[in-house]
N, C-alpha and C. Protein backbone atom coordinates (compact mmCIF):
# COMPACT_ATOMS: atom_id res chain seq x y z
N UNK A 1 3.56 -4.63 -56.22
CA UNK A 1 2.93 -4.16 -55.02
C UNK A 1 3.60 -4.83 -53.81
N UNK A 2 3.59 -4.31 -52.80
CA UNK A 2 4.19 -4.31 -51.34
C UNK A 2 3.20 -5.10 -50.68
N UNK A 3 3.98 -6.72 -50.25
CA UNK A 3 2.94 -7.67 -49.39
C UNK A 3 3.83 -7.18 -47.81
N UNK A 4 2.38 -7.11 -47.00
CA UNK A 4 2.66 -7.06 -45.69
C UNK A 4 2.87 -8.52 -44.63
N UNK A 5 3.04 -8.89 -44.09
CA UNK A 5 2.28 -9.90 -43.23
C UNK A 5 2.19 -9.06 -41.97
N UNK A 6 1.12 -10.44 -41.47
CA UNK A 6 0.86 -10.10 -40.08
C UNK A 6 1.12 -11.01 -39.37
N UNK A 7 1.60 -10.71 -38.08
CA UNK A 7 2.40 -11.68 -37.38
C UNK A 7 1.49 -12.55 -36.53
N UNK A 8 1.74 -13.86 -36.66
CA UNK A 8 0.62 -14.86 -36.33
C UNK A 8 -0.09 -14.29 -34.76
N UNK A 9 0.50 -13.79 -34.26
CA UNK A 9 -0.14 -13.69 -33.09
C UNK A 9 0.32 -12.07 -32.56
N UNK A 10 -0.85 -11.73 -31.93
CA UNK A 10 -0.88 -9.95 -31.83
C UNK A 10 -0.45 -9.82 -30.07
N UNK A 11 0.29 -8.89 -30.00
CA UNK A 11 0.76 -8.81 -28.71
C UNK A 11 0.18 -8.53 -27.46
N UNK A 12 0.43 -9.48 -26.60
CA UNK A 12 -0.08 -10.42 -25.23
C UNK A 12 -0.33 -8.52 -24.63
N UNK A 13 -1.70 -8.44 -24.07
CA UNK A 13 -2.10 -7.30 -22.64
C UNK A 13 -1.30 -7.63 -21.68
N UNK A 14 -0.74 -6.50 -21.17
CA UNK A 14 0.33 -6.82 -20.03
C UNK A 14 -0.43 -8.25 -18.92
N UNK A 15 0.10 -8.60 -18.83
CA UNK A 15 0.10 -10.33 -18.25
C UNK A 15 -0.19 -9.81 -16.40
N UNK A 16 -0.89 -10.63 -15.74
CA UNK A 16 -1.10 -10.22 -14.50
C UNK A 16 0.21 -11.58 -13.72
N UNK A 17 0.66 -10.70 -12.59
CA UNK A 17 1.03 -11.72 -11.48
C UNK A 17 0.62 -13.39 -11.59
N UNK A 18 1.50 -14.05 -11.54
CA UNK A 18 0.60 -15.50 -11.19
C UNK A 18 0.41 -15.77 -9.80
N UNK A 19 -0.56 -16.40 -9.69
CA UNK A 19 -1.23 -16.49 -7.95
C UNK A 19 -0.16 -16.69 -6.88
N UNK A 20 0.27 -17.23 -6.86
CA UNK A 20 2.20 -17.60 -6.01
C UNK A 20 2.79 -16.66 -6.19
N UNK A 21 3.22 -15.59 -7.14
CA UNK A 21 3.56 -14.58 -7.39
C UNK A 21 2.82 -13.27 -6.40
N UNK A 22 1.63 -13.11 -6.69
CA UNK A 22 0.75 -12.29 -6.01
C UNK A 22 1.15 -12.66 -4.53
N UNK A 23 0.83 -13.85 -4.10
CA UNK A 23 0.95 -14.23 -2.96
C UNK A 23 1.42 -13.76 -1.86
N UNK A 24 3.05 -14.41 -2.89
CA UNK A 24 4.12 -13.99 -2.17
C UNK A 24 4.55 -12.12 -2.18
N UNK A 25 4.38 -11.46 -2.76
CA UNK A 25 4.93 -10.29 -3.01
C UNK A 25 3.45 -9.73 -1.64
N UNK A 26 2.68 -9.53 -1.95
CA UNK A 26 1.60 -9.15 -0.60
C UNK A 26 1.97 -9.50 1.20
N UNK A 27 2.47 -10.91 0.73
CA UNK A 27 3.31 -11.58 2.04
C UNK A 27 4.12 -10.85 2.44
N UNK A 28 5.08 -10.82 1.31
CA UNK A 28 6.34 -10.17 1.75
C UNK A 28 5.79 -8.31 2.74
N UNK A 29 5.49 -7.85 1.50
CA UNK A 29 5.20 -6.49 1.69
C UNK A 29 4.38 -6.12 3.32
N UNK A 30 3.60 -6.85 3.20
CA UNK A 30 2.83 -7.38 4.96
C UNK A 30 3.90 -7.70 6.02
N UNK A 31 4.53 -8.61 5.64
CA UNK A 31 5.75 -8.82 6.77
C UNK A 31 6.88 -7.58 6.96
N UNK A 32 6.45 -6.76 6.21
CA UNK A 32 7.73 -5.71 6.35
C UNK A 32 6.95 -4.39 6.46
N UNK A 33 5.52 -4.05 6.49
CA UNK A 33 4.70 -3.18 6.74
C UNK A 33 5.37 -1.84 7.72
N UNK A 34 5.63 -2.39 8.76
CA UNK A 34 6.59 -1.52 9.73
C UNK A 34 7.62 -1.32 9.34
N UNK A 35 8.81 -1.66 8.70
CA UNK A 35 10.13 -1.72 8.47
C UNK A 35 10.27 -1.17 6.38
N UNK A 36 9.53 -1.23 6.08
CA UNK A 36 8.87 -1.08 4.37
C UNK A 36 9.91 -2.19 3.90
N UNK A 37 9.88 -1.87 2.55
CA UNK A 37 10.91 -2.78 2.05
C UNK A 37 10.48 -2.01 -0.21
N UNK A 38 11.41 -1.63 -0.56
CA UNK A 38 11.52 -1.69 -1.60
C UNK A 38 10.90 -2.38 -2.89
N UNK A 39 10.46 -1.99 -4.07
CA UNK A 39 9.61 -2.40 -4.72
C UNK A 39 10.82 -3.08 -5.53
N UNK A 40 11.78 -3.03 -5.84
CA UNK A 40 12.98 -3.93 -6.68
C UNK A 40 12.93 -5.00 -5.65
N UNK A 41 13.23 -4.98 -4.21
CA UNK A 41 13.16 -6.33 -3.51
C UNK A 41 12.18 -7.17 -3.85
N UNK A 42 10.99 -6.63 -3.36
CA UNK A 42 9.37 -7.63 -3.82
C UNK A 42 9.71 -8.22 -5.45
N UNK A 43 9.76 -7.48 -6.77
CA UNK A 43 10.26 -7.80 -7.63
C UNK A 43 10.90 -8.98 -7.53
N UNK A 44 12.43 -9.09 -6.98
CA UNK A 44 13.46 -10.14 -6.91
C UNK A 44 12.50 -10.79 -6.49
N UNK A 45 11.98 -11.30 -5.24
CA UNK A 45 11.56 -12.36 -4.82
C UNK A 45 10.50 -13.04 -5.43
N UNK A 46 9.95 -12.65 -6.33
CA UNK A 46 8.81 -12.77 -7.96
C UNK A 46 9.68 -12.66 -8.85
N UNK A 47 10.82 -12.53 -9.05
CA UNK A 47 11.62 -13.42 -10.30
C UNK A 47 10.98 -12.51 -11.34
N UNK A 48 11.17 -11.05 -11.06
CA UNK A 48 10.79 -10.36 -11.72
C UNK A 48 11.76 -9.18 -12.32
N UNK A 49 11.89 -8.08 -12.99
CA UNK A 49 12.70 -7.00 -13.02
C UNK A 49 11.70 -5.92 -12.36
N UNK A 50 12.18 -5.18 -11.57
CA UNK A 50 11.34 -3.98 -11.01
C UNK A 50 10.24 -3.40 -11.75
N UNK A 51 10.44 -2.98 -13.00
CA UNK A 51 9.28 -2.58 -14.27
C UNK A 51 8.16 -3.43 -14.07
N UNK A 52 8.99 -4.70 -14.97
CA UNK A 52 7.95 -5.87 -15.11
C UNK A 52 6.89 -6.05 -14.11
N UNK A 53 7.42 -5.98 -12.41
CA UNK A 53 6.78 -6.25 -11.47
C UNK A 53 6.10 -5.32 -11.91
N UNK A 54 6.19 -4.13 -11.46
CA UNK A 54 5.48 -3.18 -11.09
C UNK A 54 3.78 -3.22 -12.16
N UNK A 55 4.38 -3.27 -13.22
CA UNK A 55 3.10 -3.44 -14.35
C UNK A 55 2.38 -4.59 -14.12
N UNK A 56 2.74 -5.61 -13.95
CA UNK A 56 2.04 -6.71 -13.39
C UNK A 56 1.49 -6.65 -12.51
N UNK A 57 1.56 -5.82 -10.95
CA UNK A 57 0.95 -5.94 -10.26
C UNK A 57 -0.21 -5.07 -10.18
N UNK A 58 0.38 -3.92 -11.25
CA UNK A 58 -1.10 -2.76 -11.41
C UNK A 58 -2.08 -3.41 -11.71
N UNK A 59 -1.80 -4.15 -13.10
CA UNK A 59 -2.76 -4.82 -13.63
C UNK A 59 -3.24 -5.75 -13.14
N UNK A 60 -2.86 -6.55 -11.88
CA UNK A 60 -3.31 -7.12 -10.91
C UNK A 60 -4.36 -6.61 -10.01
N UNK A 61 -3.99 -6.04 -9.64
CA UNK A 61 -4.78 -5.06 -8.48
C UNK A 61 -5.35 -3.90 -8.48
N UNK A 62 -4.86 -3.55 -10.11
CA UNK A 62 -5.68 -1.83 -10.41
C UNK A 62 -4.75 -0.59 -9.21
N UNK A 63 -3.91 -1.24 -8.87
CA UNK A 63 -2.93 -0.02 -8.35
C UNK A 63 -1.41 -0.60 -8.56
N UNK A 64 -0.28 0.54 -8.43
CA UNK A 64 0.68 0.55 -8.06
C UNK A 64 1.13 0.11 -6.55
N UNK A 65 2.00 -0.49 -6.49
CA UNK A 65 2.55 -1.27 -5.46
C UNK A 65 2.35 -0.25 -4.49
N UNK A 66 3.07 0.51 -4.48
CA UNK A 66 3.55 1.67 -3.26
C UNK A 66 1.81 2.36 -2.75
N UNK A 67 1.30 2.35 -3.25
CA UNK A 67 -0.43 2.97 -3.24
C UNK A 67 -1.27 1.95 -2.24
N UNK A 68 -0.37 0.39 -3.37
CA UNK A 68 -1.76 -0.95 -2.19
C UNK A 68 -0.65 -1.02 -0.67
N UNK A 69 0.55 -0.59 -0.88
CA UNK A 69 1.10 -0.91 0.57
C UNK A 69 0.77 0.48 1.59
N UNK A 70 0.91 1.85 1.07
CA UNK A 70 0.12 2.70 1.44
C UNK A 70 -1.11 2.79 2.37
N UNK A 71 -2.41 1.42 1.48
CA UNK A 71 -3.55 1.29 1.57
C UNK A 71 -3.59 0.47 2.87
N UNK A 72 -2.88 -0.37 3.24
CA UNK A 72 -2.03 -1.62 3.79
C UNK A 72 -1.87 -0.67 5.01
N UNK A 73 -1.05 0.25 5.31
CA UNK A 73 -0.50 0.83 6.26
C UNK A 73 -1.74 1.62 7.05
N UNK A 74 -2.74 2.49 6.06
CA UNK A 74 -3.57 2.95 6.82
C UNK A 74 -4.79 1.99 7.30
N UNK A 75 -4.91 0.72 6.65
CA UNK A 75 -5.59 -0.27 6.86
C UNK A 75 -5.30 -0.45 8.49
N UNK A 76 -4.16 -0.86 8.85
CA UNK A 76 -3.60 -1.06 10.42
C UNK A 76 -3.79 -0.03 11.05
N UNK A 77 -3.60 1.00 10.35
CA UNK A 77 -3.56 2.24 11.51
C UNK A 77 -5.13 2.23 12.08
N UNK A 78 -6.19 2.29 11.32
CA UNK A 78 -7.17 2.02 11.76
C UNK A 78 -7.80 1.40 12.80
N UNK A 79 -7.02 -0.12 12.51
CA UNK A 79 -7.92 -1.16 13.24
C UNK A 79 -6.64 -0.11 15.08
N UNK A 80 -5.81 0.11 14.56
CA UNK A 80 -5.22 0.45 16.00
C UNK A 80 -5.59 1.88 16.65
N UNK A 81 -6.09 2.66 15.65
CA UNK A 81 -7.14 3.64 16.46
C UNK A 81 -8.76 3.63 17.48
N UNK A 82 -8.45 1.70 16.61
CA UNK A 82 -9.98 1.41 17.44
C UNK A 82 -10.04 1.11 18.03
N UNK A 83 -8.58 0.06 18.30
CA UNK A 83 -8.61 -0.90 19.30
C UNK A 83 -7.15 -0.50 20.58
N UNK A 84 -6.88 0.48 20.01
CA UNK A 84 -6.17 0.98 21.14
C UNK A 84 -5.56 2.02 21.97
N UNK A 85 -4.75 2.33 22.83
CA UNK A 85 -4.74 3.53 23.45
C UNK A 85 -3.31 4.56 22.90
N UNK A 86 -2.54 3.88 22.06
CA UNK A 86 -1.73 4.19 21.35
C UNK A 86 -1.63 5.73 20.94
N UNK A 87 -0.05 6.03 21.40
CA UNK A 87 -0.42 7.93 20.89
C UNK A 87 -0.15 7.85 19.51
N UNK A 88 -0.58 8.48 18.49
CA UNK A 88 -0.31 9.00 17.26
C UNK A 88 0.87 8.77 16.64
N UNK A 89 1.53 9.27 17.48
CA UNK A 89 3.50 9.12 17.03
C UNK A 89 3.23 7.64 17.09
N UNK A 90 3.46 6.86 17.91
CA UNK A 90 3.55 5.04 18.02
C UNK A 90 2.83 4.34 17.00
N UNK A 91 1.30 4.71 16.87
CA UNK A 91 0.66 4.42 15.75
C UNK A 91 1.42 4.44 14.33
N UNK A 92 1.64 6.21 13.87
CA UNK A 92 2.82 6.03 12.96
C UNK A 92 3.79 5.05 12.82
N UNK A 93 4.58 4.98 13.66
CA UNK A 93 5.90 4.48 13.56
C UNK A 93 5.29 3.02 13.60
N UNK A 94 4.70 2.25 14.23
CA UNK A 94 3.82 1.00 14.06
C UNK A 94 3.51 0.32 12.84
N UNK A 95 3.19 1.44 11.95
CA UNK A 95 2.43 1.61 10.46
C UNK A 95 3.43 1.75 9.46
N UNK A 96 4.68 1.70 10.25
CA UNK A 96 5.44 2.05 9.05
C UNK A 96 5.46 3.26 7.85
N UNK A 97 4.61 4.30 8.53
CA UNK A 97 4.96 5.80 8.31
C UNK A 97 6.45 6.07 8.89
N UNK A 98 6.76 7.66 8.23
CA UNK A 98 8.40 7.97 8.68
C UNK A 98 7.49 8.79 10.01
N UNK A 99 6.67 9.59 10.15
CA UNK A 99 6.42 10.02 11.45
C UNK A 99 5.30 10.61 11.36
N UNK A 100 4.87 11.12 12.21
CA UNK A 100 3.10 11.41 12.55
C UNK A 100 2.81 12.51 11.73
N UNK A 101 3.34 13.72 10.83
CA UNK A 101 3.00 13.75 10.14
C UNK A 101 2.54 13.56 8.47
N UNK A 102 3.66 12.29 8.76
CA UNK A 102 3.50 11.45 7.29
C UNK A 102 1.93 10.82 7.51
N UNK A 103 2.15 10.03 8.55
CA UNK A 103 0.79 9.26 8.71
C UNK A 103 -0.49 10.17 8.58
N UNK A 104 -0.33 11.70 9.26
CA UNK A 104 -1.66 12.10 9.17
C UNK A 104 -1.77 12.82 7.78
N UNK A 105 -0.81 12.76 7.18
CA UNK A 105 -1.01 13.17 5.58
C UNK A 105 -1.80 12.08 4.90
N UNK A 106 -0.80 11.08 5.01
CA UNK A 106 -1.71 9.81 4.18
C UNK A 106 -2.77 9.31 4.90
N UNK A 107 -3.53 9.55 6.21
CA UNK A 107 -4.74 9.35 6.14
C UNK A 107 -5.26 9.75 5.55
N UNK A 108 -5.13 11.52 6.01
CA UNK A 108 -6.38 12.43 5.24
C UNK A 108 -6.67 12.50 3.65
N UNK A 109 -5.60 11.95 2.88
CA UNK A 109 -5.29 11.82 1.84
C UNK A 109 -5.98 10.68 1.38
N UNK A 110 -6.55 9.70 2.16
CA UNK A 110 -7.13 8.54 2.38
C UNK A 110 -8.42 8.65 2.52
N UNK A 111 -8.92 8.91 3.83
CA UNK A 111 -9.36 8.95 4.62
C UNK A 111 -10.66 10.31 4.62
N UNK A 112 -10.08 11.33 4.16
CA UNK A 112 -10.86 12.66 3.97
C UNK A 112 -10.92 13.01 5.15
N UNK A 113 -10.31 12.50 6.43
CA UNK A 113 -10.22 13.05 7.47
C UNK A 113 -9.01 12.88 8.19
N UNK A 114 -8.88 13.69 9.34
CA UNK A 114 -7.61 13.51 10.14
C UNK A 114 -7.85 11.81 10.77
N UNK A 115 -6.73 11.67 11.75
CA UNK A 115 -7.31 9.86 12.29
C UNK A 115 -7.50 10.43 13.79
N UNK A 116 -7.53 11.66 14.40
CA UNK A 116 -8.45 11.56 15.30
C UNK A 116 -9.69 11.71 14.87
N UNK A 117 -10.14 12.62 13.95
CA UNK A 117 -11.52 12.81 13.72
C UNK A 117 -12.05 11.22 13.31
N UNK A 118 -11.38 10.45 12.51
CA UNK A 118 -12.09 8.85 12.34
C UNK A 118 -11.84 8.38 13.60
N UNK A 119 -11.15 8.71 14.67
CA UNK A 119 -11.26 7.60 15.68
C UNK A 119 -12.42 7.86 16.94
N UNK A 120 -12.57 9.33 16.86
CA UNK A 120 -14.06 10.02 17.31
C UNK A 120 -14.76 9.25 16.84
N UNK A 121 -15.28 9.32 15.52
CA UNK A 121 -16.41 8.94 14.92
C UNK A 121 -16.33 7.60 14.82
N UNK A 122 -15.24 6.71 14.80
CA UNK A 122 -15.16 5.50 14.95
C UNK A 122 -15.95 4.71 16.58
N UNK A 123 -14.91 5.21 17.36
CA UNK A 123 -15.54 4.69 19.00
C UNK A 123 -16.38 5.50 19.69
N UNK A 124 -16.83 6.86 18.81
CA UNK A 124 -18.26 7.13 19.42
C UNK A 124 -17.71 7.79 20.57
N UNK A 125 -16.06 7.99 21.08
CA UNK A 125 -15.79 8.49 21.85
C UNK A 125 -14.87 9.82 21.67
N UNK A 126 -14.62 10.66 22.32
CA UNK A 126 -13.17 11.41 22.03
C UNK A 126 -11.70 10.89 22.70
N UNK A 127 -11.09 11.05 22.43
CA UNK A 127 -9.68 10.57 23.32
C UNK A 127 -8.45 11.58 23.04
N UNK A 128 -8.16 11.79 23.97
CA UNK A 128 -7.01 12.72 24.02
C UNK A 128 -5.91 12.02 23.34
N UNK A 129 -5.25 12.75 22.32
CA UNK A 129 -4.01 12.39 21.28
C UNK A 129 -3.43 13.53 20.90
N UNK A 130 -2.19 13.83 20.25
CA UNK A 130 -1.28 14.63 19.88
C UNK A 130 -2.32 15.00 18.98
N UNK A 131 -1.95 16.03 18.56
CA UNK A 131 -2.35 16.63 17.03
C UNK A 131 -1.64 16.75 16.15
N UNK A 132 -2.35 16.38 15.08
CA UNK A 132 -1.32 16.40 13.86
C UNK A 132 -1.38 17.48 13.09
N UNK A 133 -0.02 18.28 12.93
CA UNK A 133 0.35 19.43 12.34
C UNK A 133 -0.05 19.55 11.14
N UNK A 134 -0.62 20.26 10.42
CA UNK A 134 -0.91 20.35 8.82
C UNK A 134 -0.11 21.43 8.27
């Protein structure tokens, strides 16, 4: 008869970021919010291979990189619909969208609304802004 073994130890759940790891890759990605920066870069600087990162940080954060920097971008756009007089286009480009109708895609995509309609309902006011093309 045919002996099997089993190998002393059963294989590791994809492994999360270590805290310095996390850290830094959020840092990074934040400091380059406007300008983006590549998910193989963040990787390198976590001593990582692009894959590796990438799975690590899902399982970190329950998303894909490009989704939490995404989340990141409309995060700002926000606080700058509230707090300022900024046209749409500037906001975009601010946010590190490619242009106002990237940004008003990934709000509404976000958001369930355009970002004038959240910035109405946000300051309780209306304000004259471009419109974003759908």
């Amino acid at each position: 008869m045919e002996q099997f073994t089993v190998p002393a130890t059963a294989p590791a759940a994809t492994a999360l970021l270590g805290s310095g790891q996390m850290e830094a890759a959020k840092r990074l990605m934040l400091e380059r919010l406007d300008t983006g920066i590549s998910v193989a870069e963040v990787a390198a600087a976590c001593a990582l291979s692009r894959s590796h990162f990438s799975r690590r940080f899902k399982q970190s954060t329950r998303m894909p990189p490009q989704q939490w920097l995404r989340e990141q971008r409309v995060m700002k756009s926000k606080v700058l619909l509230r707090t300022s007089r900024m046209l749409l286009v500037d906001i975009a480009l601010t946010c590190g969208f490619y242009d106002q109708s990237h940004f008003c895609r990934a709000f509404f995509s976000s958001e369930g609304m355009t970002p004038q309609t959240w910035q109405a309902q946000a300051s309780g006011s209306h304000r004259r802004q471009a419109s974003c093309l759908q």
